[in-house]
PDB file of N, CA and C in Angstrom:
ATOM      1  N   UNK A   1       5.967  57.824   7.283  1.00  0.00           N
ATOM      2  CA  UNK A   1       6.644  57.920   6.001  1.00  0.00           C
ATOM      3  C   UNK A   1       7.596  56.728   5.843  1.00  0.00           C
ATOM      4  N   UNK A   2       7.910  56.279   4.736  1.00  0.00           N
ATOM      5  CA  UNK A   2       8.699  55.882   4.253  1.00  0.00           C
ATOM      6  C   UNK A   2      10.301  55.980   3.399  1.00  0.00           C
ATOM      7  N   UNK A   3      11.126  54.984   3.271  1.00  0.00           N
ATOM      8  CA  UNK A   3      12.104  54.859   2.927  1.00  0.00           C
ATOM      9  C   UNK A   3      12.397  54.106   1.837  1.00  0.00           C
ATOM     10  N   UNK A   4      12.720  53.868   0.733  1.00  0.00           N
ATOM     11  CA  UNK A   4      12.598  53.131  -0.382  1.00  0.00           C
ATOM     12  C   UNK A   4      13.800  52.842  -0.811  1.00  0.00           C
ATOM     13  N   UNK A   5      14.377  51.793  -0.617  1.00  0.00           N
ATOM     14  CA  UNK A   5      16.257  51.264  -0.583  1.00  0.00           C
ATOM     15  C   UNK A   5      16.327  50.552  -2.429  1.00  0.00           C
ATOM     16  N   UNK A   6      16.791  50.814  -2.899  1.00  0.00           N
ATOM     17  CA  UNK A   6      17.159  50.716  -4.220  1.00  0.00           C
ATOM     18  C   UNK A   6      18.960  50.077  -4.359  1.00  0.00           C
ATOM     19  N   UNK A   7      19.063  48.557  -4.502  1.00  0.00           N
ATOM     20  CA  UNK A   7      20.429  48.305  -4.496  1.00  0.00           C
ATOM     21  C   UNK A   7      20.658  48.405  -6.182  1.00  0.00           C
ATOM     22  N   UNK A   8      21.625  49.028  -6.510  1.00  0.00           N
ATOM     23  CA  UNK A   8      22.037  48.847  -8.433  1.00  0.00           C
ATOM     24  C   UNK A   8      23.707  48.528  -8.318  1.00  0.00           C
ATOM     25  N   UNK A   9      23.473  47.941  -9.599  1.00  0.00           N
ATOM     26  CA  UNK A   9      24.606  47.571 -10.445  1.00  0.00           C
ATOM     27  C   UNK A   9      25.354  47.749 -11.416  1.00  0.00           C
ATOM     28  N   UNK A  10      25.571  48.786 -12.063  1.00  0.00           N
ATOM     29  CA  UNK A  10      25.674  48.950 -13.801  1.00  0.00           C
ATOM     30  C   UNK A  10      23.866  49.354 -14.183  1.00  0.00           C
ATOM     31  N   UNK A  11      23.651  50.005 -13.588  1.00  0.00           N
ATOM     32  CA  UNK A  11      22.508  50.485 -13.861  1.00  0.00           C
ATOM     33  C   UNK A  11      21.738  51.697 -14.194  1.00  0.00           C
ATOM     34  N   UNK A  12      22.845  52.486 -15.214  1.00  0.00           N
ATOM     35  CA  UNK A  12      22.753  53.736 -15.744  1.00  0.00           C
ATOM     36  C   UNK A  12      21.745  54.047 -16.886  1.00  0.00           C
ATOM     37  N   UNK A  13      21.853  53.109 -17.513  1.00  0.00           N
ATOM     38  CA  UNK A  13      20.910  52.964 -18.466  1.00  0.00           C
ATOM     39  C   UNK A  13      19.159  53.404 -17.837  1.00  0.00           C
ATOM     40  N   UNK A  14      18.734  52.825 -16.780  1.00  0.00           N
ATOM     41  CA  UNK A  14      17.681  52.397 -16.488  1.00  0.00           C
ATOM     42  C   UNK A  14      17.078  53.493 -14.874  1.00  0.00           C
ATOM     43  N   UNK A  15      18.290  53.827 -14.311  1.00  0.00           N
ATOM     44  CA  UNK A  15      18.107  54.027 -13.317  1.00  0.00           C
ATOM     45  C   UNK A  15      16.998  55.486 -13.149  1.00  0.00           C
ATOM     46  N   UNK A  16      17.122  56.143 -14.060  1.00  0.00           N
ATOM     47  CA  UNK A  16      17.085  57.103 -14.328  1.00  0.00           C
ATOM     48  C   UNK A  16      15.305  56.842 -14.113  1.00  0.00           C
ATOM     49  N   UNK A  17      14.788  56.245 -14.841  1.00  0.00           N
ATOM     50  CA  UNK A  17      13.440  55.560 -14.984  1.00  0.00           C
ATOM     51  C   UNK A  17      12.765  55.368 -14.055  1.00  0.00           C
ATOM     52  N   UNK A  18      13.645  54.555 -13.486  1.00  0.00           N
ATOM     53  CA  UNK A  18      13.100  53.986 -12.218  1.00  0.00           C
ATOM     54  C   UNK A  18      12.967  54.761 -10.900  1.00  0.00           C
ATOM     55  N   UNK A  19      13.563  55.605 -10.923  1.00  0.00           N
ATOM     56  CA  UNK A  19      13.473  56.736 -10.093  1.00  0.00           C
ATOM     57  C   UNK A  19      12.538  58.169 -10.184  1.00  0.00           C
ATOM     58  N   UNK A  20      11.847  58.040 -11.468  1.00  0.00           N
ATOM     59  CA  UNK A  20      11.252  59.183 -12.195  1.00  0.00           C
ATOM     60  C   UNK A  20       9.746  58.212 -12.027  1.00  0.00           C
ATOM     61  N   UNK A  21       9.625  57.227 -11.860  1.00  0.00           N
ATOM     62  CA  UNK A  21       8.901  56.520 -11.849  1.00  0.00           C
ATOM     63  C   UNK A  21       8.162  56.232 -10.479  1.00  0.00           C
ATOM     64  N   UNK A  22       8.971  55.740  -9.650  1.00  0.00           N
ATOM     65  CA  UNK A  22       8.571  55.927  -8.171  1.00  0.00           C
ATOM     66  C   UNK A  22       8.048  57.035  -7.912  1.00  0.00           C
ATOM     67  N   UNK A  23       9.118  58.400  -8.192  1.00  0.00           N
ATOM     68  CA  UNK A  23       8.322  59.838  -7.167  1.00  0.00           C
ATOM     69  C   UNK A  23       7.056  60.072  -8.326  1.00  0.00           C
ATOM     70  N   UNK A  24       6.734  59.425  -9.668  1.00  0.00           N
ATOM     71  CA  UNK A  24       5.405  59.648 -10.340  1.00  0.00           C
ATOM     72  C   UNK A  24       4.038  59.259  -9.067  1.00  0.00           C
ATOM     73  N   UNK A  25       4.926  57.386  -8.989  1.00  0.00           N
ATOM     74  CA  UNK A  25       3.996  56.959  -7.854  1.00  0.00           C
ATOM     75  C   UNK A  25       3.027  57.630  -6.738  1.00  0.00           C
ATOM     76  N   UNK A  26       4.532  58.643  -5.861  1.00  0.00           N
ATOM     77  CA  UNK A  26       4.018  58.970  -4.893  1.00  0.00           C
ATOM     78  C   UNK A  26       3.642  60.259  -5.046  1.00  0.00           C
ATOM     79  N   UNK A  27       3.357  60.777  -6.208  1.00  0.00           N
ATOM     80  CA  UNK A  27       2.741  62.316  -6.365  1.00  0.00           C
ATOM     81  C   UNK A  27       1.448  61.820  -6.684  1.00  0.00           C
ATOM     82  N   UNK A  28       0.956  60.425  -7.673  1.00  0.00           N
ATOM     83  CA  UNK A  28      -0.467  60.191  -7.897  1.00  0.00           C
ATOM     84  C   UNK A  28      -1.297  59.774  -6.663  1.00  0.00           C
ATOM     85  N   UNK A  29      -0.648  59.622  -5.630  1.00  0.00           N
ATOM     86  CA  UNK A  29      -0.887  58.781  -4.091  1.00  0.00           C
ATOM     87  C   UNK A  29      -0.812  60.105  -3.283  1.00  0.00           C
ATOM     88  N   UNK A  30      -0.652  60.865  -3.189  1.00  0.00           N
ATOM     89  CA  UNK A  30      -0.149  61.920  -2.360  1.00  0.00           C
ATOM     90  C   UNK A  30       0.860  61.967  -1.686  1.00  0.00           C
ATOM     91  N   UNK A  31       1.814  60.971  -1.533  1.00  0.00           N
ATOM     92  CA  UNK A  31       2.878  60.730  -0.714  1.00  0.00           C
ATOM     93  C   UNK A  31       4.115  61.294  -0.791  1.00  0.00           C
ATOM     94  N   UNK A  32       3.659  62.280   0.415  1.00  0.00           N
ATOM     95  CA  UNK A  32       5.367  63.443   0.502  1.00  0.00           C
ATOM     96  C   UNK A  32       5.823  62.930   1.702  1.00  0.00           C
ATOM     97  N   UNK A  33       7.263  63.177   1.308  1.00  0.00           N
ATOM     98  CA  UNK A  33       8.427  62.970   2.535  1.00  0.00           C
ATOM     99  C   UNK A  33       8.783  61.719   2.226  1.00  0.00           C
ATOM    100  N   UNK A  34       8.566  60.842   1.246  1.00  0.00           N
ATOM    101  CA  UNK A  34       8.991  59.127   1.271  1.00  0.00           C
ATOM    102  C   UNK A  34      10.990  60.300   0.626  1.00  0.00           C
ATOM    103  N   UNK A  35      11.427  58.882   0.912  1.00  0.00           N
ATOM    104  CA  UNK A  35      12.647  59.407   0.311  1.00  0.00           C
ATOM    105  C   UNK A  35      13.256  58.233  -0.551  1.00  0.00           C
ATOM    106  N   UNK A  36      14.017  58.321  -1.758  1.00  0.00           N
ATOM    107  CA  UNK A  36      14.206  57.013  -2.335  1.00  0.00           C
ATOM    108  C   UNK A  36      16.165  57.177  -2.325  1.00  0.00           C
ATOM    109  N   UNK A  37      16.497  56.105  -1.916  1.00  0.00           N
ATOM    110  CA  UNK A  37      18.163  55.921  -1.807  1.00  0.00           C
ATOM    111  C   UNK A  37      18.797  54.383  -2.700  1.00  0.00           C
ATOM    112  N   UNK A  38      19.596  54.961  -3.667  1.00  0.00           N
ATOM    113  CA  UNK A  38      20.067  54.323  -4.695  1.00  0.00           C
ATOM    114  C   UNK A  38      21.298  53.651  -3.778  1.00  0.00           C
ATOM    115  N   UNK A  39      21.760  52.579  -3.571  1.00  0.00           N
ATOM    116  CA  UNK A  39      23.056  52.282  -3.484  1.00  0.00           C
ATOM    117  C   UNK A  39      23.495  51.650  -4.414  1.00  0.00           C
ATOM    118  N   UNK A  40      24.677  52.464  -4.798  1.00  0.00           N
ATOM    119  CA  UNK A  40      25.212  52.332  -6.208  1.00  0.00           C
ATOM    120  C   UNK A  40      26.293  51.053  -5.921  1.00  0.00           C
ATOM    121  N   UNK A  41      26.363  49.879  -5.706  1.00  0.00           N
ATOM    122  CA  UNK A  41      27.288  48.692  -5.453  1.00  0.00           C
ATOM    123  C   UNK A  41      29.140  48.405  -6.309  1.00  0.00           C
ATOM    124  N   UNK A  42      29.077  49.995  -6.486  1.00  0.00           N
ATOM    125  CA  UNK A  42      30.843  49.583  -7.166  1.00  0.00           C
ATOM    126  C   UNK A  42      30.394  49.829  -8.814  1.00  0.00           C
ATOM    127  N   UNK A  43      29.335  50.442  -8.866  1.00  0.00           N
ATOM    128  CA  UNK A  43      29.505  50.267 -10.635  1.00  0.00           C
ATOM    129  C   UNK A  43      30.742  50.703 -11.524  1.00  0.00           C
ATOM    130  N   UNK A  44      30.606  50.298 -12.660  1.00  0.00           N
ATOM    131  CA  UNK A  44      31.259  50.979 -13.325  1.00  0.00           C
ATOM    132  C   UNK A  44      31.401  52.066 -14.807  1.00  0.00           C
ATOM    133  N   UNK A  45      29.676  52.242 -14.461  1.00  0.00           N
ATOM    134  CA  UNK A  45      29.277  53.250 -15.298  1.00  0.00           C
ATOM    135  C   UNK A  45      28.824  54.212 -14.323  1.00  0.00           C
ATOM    136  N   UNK A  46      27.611  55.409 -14.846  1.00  0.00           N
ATOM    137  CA  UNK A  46      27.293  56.178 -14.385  1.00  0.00           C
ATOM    138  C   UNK A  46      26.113  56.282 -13.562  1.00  0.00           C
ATOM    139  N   UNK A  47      26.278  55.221 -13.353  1.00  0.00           N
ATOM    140  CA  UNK A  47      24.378  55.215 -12.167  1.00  0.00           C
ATOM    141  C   UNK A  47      24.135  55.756 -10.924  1.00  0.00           C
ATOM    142  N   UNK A  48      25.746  56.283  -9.758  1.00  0.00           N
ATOM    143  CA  UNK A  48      25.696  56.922  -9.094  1.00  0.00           C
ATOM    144  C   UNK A  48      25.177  58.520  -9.471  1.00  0.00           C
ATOM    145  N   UNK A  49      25.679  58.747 -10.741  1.00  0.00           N
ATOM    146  CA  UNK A  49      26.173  60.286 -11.446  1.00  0.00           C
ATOM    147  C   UNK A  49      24.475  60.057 -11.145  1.00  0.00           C
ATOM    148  N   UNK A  50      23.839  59.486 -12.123  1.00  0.00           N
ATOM    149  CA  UNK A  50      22.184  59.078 -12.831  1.00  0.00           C
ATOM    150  C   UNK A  50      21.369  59.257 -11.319  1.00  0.00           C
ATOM    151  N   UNK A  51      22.001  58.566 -10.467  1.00  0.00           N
ATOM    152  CA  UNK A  51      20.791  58.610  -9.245  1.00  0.00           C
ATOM    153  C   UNK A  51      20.774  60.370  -8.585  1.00  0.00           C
ATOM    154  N   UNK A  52      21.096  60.344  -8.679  1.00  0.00           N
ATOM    155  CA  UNK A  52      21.557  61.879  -7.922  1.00  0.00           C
ATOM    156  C   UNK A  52      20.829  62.999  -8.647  1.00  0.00           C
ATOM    157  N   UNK A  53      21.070  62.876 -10.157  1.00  0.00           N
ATOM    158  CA  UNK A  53      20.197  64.149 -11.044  1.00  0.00           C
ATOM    159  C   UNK A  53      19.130  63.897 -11.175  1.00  0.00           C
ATOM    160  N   UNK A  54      18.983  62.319 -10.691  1.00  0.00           N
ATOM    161  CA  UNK A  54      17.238  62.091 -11.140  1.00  0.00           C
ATOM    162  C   UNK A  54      16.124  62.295  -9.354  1.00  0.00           C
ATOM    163  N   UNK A  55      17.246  62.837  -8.316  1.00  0.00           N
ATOM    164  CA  UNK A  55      16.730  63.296  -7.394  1.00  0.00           C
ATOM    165  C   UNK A  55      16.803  62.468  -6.310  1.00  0.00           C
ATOM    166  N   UNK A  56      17.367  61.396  -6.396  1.00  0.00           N
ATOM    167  CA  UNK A  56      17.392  60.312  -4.959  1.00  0.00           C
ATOM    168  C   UNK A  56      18.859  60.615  -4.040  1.00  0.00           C
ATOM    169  N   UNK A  57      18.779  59.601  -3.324  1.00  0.00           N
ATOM    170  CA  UNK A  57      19.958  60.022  -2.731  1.00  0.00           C
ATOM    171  C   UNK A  57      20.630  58.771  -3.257  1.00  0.00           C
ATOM    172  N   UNK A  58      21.952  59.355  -2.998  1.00  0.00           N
ATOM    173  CA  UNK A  58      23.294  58.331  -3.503  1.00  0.00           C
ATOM    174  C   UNK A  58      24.138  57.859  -2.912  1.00  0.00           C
ATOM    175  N   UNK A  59      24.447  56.499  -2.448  1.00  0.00           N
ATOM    176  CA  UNK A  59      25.644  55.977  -1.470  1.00  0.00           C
ATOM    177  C   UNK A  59      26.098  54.700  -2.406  1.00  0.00           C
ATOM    178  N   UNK A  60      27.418  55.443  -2.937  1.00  0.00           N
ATOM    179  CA  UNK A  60      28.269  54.701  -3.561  1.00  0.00           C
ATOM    180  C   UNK A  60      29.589  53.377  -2.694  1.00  0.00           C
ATOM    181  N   UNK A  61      29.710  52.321  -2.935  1.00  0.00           N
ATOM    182  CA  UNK A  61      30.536  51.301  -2.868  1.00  0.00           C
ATOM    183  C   UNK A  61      31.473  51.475  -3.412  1.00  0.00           C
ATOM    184  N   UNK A  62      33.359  51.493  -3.058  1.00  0.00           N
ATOM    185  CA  UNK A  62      33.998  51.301  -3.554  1.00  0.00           C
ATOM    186  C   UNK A  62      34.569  50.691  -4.996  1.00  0.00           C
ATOM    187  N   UNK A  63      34.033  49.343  -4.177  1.00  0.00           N
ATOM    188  CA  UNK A  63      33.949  48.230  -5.304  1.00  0.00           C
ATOM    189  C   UNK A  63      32.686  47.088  -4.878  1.00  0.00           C
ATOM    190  N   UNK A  64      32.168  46.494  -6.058  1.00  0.00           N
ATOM    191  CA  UNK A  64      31.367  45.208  -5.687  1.00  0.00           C
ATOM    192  C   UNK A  64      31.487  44.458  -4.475  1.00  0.00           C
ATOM    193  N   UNK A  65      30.346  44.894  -3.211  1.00  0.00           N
ATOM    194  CA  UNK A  65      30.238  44.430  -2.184  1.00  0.00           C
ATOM    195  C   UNK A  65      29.189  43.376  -1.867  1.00  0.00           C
ATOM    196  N   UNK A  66      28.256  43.418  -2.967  1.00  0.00           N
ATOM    197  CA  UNK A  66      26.914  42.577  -2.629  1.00  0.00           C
ATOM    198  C   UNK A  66      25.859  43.329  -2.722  1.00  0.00           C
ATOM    199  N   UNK A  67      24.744  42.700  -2.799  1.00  0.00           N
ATOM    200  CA  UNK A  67      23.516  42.992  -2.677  1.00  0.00           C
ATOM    201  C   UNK A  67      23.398  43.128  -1.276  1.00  0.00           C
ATOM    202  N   UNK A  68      23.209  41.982  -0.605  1.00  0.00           N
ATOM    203  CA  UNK A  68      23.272  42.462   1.079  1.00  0.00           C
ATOM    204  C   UNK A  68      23.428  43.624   1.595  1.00  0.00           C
ATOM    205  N   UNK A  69      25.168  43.480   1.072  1.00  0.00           N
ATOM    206  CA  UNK A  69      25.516  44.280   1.892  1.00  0.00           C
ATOM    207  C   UNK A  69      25.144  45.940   1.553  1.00  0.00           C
ATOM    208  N   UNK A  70      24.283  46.404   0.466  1.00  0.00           N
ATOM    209  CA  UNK A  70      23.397  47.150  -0.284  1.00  0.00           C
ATOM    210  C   UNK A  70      22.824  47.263   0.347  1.00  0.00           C
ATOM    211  N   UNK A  71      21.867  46.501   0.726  1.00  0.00           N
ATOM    212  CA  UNK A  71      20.493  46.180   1.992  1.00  0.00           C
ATOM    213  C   UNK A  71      20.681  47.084   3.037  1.00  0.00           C
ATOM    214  N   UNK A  72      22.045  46.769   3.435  1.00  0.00           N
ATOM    215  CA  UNK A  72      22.348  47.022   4.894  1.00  0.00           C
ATOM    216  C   UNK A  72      22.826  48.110   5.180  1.00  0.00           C
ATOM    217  N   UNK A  73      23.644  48.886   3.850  1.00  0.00           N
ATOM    218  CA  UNK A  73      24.072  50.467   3.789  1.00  0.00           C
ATOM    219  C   UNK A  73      22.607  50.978   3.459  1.00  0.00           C
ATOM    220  N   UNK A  74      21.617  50.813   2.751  1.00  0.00           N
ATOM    221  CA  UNK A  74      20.326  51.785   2.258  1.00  0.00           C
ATOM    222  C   UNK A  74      20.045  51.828   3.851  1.00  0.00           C
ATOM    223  N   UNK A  75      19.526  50.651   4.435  1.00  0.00           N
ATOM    224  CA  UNK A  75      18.686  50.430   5.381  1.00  0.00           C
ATOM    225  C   UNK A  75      19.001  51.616   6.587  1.00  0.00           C
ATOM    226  N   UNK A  76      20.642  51.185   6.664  1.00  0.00           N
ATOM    227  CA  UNK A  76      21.377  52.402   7.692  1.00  0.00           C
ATOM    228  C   UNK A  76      21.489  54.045   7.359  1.00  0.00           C
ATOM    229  N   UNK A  77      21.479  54.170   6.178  1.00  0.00           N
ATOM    230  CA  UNK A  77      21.377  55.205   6.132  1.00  0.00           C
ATOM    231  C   UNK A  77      20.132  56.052   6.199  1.00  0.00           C
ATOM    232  N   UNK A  78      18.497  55.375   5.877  1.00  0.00           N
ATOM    233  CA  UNK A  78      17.259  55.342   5.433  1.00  0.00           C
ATOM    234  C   UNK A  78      17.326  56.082   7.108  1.00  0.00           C
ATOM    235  N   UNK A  79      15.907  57.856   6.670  1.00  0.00           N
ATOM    236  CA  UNK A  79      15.733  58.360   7.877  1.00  0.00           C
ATOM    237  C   UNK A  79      14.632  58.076   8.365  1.00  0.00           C
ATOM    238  N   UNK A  80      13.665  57.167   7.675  1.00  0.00           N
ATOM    239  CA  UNK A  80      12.613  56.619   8.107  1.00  0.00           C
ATOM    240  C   UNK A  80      12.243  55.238   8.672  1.00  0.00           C
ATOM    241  N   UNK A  81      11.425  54.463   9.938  1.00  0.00           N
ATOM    242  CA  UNK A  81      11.336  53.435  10.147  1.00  0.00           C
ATOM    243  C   UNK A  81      11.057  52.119   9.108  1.00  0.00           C
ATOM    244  N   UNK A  82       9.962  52.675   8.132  1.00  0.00           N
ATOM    245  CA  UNK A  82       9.535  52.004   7.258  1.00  0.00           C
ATOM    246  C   UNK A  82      10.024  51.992   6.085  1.00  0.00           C
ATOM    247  N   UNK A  83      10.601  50.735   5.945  1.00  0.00           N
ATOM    248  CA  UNK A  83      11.734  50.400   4.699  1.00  0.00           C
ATOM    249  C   UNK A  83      10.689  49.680   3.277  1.00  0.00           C
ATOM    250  N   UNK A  84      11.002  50.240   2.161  1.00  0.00           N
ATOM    251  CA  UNK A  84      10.341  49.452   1.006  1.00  0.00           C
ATOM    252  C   UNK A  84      11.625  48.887  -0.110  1.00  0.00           C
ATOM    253  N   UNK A  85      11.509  47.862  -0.203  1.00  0.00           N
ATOM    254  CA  UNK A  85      13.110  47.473  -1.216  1.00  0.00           C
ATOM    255  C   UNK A  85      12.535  47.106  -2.723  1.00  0.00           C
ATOM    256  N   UNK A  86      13.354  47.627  -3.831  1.00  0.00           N
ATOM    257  CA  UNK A  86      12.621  47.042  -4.962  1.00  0.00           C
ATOM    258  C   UNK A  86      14.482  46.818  -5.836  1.00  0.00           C
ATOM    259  N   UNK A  87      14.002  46.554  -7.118  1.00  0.00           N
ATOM    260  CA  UNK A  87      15.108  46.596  -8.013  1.00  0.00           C
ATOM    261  C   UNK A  87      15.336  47.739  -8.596  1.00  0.00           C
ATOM    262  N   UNK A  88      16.630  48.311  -9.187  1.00  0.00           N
ATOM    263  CA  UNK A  88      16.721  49.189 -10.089  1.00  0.00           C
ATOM    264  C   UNK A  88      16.109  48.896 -11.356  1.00  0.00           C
ATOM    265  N   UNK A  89      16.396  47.339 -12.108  1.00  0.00           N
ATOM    266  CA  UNK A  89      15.961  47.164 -13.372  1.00  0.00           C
ATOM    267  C   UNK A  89      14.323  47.101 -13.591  1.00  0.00           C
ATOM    268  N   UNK A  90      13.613  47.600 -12.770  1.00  0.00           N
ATOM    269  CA  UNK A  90      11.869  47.491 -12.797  1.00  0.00           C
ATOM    270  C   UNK A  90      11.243  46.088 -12.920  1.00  0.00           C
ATOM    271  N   UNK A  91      12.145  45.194 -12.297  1.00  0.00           N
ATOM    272  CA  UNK A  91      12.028  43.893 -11.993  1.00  0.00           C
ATOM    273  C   UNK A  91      10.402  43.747 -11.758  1.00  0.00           C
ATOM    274  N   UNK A  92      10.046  44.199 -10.683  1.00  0.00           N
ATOM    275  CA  UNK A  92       8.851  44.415  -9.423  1.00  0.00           C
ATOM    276  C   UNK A  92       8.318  45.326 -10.555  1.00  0.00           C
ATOM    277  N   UNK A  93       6.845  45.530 -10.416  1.00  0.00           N
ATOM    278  CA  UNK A  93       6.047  46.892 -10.661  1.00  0.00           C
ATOM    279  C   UNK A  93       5.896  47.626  -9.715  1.00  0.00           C
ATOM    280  N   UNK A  94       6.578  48.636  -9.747  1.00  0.00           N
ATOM    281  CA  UNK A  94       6.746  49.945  -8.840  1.00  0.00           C
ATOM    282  C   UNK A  94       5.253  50.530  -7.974  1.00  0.00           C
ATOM    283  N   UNK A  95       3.953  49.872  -8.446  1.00  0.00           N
ATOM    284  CA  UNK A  95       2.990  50.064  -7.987  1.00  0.00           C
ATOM    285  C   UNK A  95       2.452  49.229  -6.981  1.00  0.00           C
ATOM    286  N   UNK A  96       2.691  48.097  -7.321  1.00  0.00           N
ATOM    287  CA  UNK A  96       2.985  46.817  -6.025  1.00  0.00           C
ATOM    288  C   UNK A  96       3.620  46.899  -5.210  1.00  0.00           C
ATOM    289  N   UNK A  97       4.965  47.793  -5.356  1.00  0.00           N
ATOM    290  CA  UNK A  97       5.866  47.724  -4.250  1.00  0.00           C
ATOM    291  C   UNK A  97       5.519  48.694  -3.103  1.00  0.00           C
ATOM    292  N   UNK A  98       4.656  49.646  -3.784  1.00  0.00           N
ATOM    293  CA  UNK A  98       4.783  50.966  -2.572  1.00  0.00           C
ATOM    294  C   UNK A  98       2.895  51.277  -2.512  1.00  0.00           C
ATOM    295  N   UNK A  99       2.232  50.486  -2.971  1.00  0.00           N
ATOM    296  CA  UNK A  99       0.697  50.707  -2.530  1.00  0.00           C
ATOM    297  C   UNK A  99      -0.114  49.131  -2.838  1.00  0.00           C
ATOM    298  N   UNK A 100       0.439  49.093  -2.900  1.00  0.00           N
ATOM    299  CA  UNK A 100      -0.285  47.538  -3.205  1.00  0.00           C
ATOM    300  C   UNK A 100      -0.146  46.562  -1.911  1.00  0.00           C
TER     301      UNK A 100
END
């Protein structure tokens, strides 16, 4: 199984999507047990609130720490070996990232 690290920014608007979007992924794939983890980087809207109801897990930043350092809290917290990283804003196509 997998782990799917999601760093955001002010990404309330969108996040919501992108997360409804992935577990679409892995229900058309069969893929149970992946887990998807938002790190919310200091925002200052609601994208922690957003990741959480839309079912992922949530590890919020004080304040603006980096992308990196995003990387490096998902990664540590992630209960699986196999890490997949994408954007919150659907940068990547979500289908490339996790079967392609």
């Amino acid at each position: 199984m997998f782990s799917i690290i999601i760093p955001a920014y002010n990404e309330e608007s969108v996040i919501t999507a992108t997360v409804f979007d992935i577990q679409k992924i892995l229900r058309l794939n069969n893929i149970e047990g992946a887990e998807i983890i938002i790190v919310d980087d200091g925002s200052s809207d609601k994208t922690s609130e957003m990741s959480i109801k839309s079912g992922a897990i949530s590890i919020s930043h004080p304040h603006n720490i980096g992308y990196g350092r995003s990387l490096k809290d998902g990664i540590s917290a992630a209960s699986h070996d196999t890490i997949v990283i994408t954007d919150a804003d659907g940068t990547y196509p979500m289908e490339t990232d996790l079967i392609g």
